[in-house]
Protein backbone atom coordinates (compact mmCIF):
# COMPACT_ATOMS: atom_id res chain seq x y z
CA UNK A 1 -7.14 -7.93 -13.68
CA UNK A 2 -7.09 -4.01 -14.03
CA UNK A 3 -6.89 -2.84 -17.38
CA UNK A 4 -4.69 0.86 -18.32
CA UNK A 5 -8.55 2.74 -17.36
CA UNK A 6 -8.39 0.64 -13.82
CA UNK A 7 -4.81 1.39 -13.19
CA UNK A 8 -5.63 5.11 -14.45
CA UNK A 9 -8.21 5.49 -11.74
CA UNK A 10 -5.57 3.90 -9.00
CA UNK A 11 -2.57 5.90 -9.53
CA UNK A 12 -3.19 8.67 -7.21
CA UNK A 13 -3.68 5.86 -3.98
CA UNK A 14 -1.33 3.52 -5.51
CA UNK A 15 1.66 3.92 -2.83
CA UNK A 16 -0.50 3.73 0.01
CA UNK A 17 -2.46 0.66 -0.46
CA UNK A 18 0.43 -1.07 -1.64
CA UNK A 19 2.58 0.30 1.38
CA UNK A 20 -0.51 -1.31 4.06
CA UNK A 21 -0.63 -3.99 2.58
CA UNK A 22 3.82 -4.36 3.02
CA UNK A 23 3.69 -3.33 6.52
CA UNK A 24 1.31 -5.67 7.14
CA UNK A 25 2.74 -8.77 5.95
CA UNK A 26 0.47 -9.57 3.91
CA UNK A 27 -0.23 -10.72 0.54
CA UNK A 28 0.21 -9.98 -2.11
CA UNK A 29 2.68 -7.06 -1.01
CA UNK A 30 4.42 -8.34 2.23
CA UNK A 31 8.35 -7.69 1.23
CA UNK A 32 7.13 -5.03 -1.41
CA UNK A 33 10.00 -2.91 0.10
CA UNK A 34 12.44 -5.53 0.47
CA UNK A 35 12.33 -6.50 -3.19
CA UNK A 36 12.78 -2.65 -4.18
CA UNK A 37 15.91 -1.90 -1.42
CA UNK A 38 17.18 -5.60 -3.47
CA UNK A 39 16.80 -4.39 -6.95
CA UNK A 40 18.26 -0.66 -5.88
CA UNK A 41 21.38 -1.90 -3.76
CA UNK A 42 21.84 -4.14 -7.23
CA UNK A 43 21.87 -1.29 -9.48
CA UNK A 44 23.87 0.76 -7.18
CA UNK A 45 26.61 -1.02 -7.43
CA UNK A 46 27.38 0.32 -10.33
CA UNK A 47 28.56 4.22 -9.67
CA UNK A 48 27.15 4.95 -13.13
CA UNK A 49 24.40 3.19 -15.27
CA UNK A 50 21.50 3.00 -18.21
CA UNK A 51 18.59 2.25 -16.77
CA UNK A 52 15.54 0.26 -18.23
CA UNK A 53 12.18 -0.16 -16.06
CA UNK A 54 9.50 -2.32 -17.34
CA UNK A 55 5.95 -1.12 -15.98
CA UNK A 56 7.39 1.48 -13.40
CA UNK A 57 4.29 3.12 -12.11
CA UNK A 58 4.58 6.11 -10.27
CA UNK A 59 8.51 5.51 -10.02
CA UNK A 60 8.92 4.60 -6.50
CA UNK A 61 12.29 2.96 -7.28
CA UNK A 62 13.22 4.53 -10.57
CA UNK A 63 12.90 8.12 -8.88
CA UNK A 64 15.56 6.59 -6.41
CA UNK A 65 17.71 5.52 -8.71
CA UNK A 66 17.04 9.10 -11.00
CA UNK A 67 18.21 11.26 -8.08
CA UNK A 68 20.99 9.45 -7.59
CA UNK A 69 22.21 10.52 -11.62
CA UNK A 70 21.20 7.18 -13.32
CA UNK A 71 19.89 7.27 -16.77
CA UNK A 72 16.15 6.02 -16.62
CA UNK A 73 14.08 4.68 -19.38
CA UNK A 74 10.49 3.91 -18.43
CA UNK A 75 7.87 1.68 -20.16
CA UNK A 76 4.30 1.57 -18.74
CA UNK A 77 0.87 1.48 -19.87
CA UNK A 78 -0.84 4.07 -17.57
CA UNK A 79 -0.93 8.35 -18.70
CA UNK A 80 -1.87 9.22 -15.04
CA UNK A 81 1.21 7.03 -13.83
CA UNK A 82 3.11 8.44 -16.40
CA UNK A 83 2.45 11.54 -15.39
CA UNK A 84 3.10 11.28 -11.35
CA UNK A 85 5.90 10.15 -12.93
CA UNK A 86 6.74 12.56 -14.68
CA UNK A 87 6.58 15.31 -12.19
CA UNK A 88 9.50 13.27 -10.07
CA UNK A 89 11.83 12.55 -13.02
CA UNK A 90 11.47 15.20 -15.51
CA UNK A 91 14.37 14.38 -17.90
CA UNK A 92 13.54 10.54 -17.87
CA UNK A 93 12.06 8.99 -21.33
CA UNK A 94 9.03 7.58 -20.32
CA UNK A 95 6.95 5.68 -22.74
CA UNK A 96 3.59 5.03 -22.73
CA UNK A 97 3.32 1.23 -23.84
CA UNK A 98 1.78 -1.92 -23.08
CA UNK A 99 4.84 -4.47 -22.55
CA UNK A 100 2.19 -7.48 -23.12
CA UNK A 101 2.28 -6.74 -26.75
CA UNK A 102 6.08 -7.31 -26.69
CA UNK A 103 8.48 -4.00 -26.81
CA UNK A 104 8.20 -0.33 -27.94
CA UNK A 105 9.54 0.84 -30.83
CA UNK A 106 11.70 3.43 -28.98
CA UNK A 107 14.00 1.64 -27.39
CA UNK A 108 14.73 -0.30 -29.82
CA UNK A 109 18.79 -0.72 -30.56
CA UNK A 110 19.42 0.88 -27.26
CA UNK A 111 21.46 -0.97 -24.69
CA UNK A 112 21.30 -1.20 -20.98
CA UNK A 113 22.85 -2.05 -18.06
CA UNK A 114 20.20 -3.02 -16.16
CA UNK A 115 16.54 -3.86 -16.90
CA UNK A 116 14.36 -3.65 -13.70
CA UNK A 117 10.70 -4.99 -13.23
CA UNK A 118 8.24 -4.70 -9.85
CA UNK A 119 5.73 -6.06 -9.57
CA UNK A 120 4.36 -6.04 -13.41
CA UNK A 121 5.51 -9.01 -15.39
CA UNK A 122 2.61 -10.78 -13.05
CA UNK A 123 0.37 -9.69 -15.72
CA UNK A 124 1.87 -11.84 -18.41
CA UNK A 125 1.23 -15.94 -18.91
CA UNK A 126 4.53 -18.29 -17.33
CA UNK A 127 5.32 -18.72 -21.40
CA UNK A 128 5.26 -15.09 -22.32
CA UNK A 129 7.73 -14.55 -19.35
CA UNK A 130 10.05 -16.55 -20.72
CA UNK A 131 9.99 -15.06 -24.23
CA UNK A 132 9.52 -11.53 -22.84
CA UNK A 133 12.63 -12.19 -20.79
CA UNK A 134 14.87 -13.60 -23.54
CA UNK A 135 13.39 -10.43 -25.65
CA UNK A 136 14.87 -8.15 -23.04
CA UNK A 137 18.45 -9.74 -22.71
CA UNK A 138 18.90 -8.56 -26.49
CA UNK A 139 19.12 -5.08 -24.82
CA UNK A 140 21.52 -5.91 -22.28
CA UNK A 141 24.86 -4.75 -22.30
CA UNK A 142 27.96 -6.79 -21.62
CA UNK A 143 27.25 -7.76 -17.53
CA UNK A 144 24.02 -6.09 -17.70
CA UNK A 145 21.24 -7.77 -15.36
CA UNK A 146 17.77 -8.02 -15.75
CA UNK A 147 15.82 -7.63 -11.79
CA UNK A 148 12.25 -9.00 -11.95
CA UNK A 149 11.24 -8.27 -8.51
CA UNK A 150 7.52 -9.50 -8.17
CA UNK A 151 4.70 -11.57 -5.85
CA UNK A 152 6.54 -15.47 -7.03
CA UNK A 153 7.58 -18.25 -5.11
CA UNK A 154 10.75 -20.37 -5.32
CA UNK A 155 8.51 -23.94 -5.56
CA UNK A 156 4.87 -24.53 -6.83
CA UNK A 157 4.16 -26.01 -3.40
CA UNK A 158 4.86 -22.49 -1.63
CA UNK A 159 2.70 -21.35 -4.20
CA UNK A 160 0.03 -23.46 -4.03
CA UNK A 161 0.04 -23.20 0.15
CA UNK A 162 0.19 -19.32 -0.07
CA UNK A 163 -3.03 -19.57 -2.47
CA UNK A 164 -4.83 -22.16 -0.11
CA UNK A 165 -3.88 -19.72 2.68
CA UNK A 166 -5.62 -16.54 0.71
CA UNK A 167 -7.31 -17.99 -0.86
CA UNK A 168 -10.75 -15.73 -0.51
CA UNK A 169 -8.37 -12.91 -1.39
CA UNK A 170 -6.03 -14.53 -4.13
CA UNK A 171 -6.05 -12.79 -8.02
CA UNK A 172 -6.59 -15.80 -10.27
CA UNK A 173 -6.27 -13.49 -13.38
CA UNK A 174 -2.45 -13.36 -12.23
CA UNK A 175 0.26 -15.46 -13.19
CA UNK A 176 2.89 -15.78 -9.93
CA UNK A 177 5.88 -17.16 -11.35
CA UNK A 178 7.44 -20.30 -9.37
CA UNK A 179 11.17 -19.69 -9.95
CA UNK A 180 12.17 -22.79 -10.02
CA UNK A 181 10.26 -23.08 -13.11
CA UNK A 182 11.14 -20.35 -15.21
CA UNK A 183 15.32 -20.64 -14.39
CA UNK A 184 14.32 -24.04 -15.76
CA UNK A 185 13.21 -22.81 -19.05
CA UNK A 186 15.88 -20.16 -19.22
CA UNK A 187 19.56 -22.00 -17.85
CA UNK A 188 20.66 -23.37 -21.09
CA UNK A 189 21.41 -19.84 -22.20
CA UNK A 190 21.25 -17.54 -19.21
CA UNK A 191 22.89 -17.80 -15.31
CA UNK A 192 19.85 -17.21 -13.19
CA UNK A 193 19.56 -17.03 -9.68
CA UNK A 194 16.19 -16.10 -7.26
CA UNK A 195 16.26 -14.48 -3.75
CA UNK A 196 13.37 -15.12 -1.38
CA UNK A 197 12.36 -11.89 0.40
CA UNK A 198 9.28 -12.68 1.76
CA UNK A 199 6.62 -15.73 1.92
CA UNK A 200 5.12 -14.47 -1.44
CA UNK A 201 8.08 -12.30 -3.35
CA UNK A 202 11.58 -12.65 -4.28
CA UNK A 203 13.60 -11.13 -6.69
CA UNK A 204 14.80 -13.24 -10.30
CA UNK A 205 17.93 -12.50 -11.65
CA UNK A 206 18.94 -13.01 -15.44
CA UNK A 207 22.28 -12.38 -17.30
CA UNK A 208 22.61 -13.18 -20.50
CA UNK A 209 25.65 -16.17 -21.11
CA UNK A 210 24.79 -17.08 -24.28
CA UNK A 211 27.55 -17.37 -27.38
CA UNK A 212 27.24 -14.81 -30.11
């Protein structure tokens, strides 16, 4: 697993490896563009929203979703990300955090409409998703979504094939979510649903239902 240094060191060629490894089909980014044109088509349907991103990187989506007049809020643990991101989205408030050790300080009794995540949350344990997740629907306001779009699989038998398949290649200091799994842990008090993309990413979708 990269630590803030590795990622630090990997901003500048960050789009580009990701993007060969998309076009390619393969994993661990093969429908890396179809999860972000999911998450951004979500947001947009909403002519006018607060935005939250969780581990944004060099802002491939949020910069979409900046030029188009949303308000962005950024949390991510990498300065040299922050910065590229920076340069695209100028007026944003980016924070430089790391979301494993639960949320910043800054954003705290803010509200938002949507809370967005790509490809990040992979980084924390299947049980710290779920807590990190009902932490974040606290911030959501009334219809708000939260969009974790990330390398998961709907069963832990895709899962398990896709790893057998890569297996020379495969991260084991990752945690994949199987969505089946954490909308498991999470429908007593929230509606989830989870859209396949491609054979290793989909895109989880949380609203908070619970009573007051």
């Amino acid at each position: 697993m990269l630590d803030s240094k590795g990622f630090d060191l990997w901003a500048d060629g960050y789009d580009k490896s990701v993007n060969l490894s998309e076009e390619n089909n393969e994993y661990p980014f093969a429908g890396y563009k179809g999860v972000l044109n999911y998450i951004y088509s979500k947001v947009r349907e909403s002519s006018s929203s607060n935005v939250l991103d969780i581990g944004f990187g060099t802002g491939v989506l949020t910069t979409q979703l900046y030029n188009d007049g949303y308000g962005i809020t950024g949390i991510d643990f990498s300065s040299s990300m922050i910065d590229i991101a920076k340069d695209k989205m100028p007026d944003a408030v980016l924070i430089n955090w790391d979301f494993s050790k639960g949320l910043p300080n800054e954003i705290a009794g803010h509200k938002y409409d949507y809370i967005i995540s790509t490809y990040a949350i992979h980084h924390l344990s299947d049980e710290a998703k779920v807590e990190f997740i009902k932490a974040l629907t606290k911030l959501l306001n009334t219809n708000g979504k939260i969009l974790i779009g990330d390398v998961s699989f709907e069963t832990s038998e895709e899962l398990n094939k896709c790893r057998e398949l890569h297996k020379e290649d495969w991260d084991n200091d990752e945690f994949y979510f199987v969505a089946n799994n954490i909308m498991n842990s999470l429908n007593d008090l929230y509606y989830c649903n989870y859209d396949k993309i491609s054979h290793c990413a989909g895109v989880l979708v949380v609203e908070n239902i619970k009573s007051e």
